[in-house]
C-alpha atoms as a PDB file:
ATOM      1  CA  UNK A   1      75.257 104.619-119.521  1.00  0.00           C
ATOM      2  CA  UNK A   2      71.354 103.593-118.790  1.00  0.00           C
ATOM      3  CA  UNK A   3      71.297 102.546-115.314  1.00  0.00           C
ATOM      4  CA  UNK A   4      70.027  98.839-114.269  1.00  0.00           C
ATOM      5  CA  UNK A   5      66.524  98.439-113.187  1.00  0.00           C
ATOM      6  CA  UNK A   6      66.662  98.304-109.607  1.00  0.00           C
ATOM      7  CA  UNK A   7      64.879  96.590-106.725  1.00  0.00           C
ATOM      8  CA  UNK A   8      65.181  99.882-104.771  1.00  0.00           C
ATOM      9  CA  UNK A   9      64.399 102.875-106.808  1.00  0.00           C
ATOM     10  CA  UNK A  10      66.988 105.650-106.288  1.00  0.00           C
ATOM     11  CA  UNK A  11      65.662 108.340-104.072  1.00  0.00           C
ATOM     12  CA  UNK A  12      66.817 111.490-104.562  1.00  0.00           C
ATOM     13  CA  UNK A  13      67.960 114.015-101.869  1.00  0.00           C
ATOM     14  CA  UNK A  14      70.773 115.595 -99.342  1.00  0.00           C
ATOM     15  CA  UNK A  15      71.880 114.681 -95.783  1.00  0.00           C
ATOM     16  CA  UNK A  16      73.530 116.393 -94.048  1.00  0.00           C
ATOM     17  CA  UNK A  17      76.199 114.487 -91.790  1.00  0.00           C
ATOM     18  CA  UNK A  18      75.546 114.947 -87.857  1.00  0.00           C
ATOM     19  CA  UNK A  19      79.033 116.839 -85.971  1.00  0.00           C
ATOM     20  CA  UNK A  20      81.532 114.226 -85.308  1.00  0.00           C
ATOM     21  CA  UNK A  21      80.961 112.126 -82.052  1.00  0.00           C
ATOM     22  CA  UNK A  22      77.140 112.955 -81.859  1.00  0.00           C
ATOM     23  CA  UNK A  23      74.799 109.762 -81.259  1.00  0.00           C
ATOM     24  CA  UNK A  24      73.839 110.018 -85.391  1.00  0.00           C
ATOM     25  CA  UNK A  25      77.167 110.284 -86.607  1.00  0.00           C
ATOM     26  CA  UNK A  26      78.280 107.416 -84.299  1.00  0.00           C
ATOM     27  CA  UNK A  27      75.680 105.315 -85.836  1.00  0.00           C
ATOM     28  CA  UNK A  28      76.431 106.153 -89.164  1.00  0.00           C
ATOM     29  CA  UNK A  29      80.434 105.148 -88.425  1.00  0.00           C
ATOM     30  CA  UNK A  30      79.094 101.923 -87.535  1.00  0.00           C
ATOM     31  CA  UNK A  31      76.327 101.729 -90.178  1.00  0.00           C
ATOM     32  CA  UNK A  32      79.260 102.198 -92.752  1.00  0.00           C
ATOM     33  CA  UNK A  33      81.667  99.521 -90.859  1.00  0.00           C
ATOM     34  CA  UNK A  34      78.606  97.146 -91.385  1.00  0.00           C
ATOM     35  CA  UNK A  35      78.143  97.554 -94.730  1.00  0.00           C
ATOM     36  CA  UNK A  36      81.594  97.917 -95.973  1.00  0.00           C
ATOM     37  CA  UNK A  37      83.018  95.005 -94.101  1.00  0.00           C
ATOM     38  CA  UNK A  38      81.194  93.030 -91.639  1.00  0.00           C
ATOM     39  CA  UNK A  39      77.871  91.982 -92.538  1.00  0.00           C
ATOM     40  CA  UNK A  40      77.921  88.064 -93.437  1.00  0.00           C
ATOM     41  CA  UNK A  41      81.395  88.158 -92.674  1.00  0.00           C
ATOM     42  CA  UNK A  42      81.820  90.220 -96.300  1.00  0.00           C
ATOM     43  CA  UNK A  43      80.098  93.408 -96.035  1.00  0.00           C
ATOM     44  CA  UNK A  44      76.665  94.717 -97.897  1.00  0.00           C
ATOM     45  CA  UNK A  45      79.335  96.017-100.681  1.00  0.00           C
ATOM     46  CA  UNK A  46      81.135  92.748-101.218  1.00  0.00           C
ATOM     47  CA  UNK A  47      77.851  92.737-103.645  1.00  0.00           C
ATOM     48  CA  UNK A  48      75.905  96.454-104.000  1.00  0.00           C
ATOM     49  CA  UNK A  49      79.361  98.311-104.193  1.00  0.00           C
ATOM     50  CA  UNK A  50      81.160 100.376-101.901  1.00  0.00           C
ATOM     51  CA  UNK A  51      78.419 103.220-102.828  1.00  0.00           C
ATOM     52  CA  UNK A  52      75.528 100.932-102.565  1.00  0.00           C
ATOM     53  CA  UNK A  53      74.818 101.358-106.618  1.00  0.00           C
ATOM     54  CA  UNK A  54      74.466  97.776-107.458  1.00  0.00           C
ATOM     55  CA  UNK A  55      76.338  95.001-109.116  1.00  0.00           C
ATOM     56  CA  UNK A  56      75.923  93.415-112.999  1.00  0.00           C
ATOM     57  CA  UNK A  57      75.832  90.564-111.282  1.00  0.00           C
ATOM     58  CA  UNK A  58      72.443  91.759-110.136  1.00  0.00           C
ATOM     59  CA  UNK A  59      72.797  93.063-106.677  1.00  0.00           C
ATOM     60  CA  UNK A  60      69.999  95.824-106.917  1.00  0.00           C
ATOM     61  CA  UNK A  61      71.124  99.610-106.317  1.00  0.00           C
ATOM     62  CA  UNK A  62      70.191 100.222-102.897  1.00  0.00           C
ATOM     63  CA  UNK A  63      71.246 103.717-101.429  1.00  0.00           C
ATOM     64  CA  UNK A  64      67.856 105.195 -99.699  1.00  0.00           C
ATOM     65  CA  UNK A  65      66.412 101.945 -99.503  1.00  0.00           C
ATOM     66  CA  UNK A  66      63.378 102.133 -96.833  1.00  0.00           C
ATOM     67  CA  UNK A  67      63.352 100.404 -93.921  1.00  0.00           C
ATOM     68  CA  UNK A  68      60.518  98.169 -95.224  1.00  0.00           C
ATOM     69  CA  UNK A  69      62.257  97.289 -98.094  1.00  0.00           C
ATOM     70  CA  UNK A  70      65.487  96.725 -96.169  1.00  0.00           C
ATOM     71  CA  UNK A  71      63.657  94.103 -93.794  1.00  0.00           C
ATOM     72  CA  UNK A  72      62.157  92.502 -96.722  1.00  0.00           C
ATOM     73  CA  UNK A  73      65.204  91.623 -98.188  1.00  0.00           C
ATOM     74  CA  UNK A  74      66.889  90.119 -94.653  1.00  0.00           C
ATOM     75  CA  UNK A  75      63.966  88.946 -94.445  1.00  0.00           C
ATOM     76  CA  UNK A  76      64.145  86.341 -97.388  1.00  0.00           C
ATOM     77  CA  UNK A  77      63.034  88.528-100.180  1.00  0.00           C
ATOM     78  CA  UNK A  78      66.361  88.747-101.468  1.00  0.00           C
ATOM     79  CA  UNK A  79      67.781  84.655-101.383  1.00  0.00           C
ATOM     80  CA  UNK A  80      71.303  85.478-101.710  1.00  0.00           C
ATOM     81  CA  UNK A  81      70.991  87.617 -98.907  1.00  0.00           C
ATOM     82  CA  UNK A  82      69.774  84.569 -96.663  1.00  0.00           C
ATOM     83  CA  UNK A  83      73.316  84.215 -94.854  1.00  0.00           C
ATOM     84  CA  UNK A  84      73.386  87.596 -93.478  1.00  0.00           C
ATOM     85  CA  UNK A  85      72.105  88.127 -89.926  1.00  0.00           C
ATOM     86  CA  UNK A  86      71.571  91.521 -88.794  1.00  0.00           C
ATOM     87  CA  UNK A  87      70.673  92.197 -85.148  1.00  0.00           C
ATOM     88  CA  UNK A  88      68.405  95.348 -84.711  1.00  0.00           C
ATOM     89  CA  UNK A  89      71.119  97.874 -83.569  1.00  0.00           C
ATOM     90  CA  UNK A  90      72.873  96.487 -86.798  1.00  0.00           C
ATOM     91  CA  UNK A  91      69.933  97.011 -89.020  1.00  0.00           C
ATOM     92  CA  UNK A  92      69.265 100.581 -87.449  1.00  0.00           C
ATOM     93  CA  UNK A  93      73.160 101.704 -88.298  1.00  0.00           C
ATOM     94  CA  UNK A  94      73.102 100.024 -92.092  1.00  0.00           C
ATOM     95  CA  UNK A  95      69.438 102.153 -92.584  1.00  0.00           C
ATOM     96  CA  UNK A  96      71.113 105.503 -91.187  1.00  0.00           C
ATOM     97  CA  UNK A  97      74.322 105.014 -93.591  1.00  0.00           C
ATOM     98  CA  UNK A  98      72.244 104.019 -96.490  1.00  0.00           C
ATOM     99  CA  UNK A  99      69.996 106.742 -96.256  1.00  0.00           C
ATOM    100  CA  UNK A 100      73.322 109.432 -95.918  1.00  0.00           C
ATOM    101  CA  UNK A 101      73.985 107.857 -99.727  1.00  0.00           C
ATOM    102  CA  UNK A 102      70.800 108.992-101.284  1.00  0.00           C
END
């Protein structure tokens, strides 16, 4: 299948995960908890999918998104986004997971 155009182009790449309990990996854990459940009350995949790849309901694919364009989109860029409030610890966890999906 073609994939959707995106607001956030795919970036292509590896990570490799930090050991367990080291200051990355702990703020990866809590990146992923973010996304997957808590953010808005419903999670960043309630819409972008458990693997960040975007919705046909138009939720752009969004693994690797930059910081920029992550702040852009809290920021108001992305309307449907407007009910989710992100403190900067929060924002700094969601960046680190999304950039272990490239």
């Amino acid at each position: 299948p073609t994939p959707t155009p995106t607001l956030f182009p795919s970036v292509t790449g590896t990570a490799t995960p930090s050991p367990a309990g080291s200051p990355d990996n702990d703020l990866i854990v809590k990146g992923k908890r973010i996304f997957e459940v808590t953010a808005g009350g419903v999670g960043c995949a309630s819409c972008h999918g458990m693997d960040g790849s975007g919705s046909e309901g138009g939720a752009p694919y969004i693994r690797g998104a930059s910081e920029n364009q992550f702040r852009a989109a809290l920021a108001g860029g992305a309307p449907a986004m407007s009910f989710i409030k992100l403190n900067e610890d929060e924002i700094a966890a969601v960046l680190a997971y999304l950039k272990i999906m490239e």
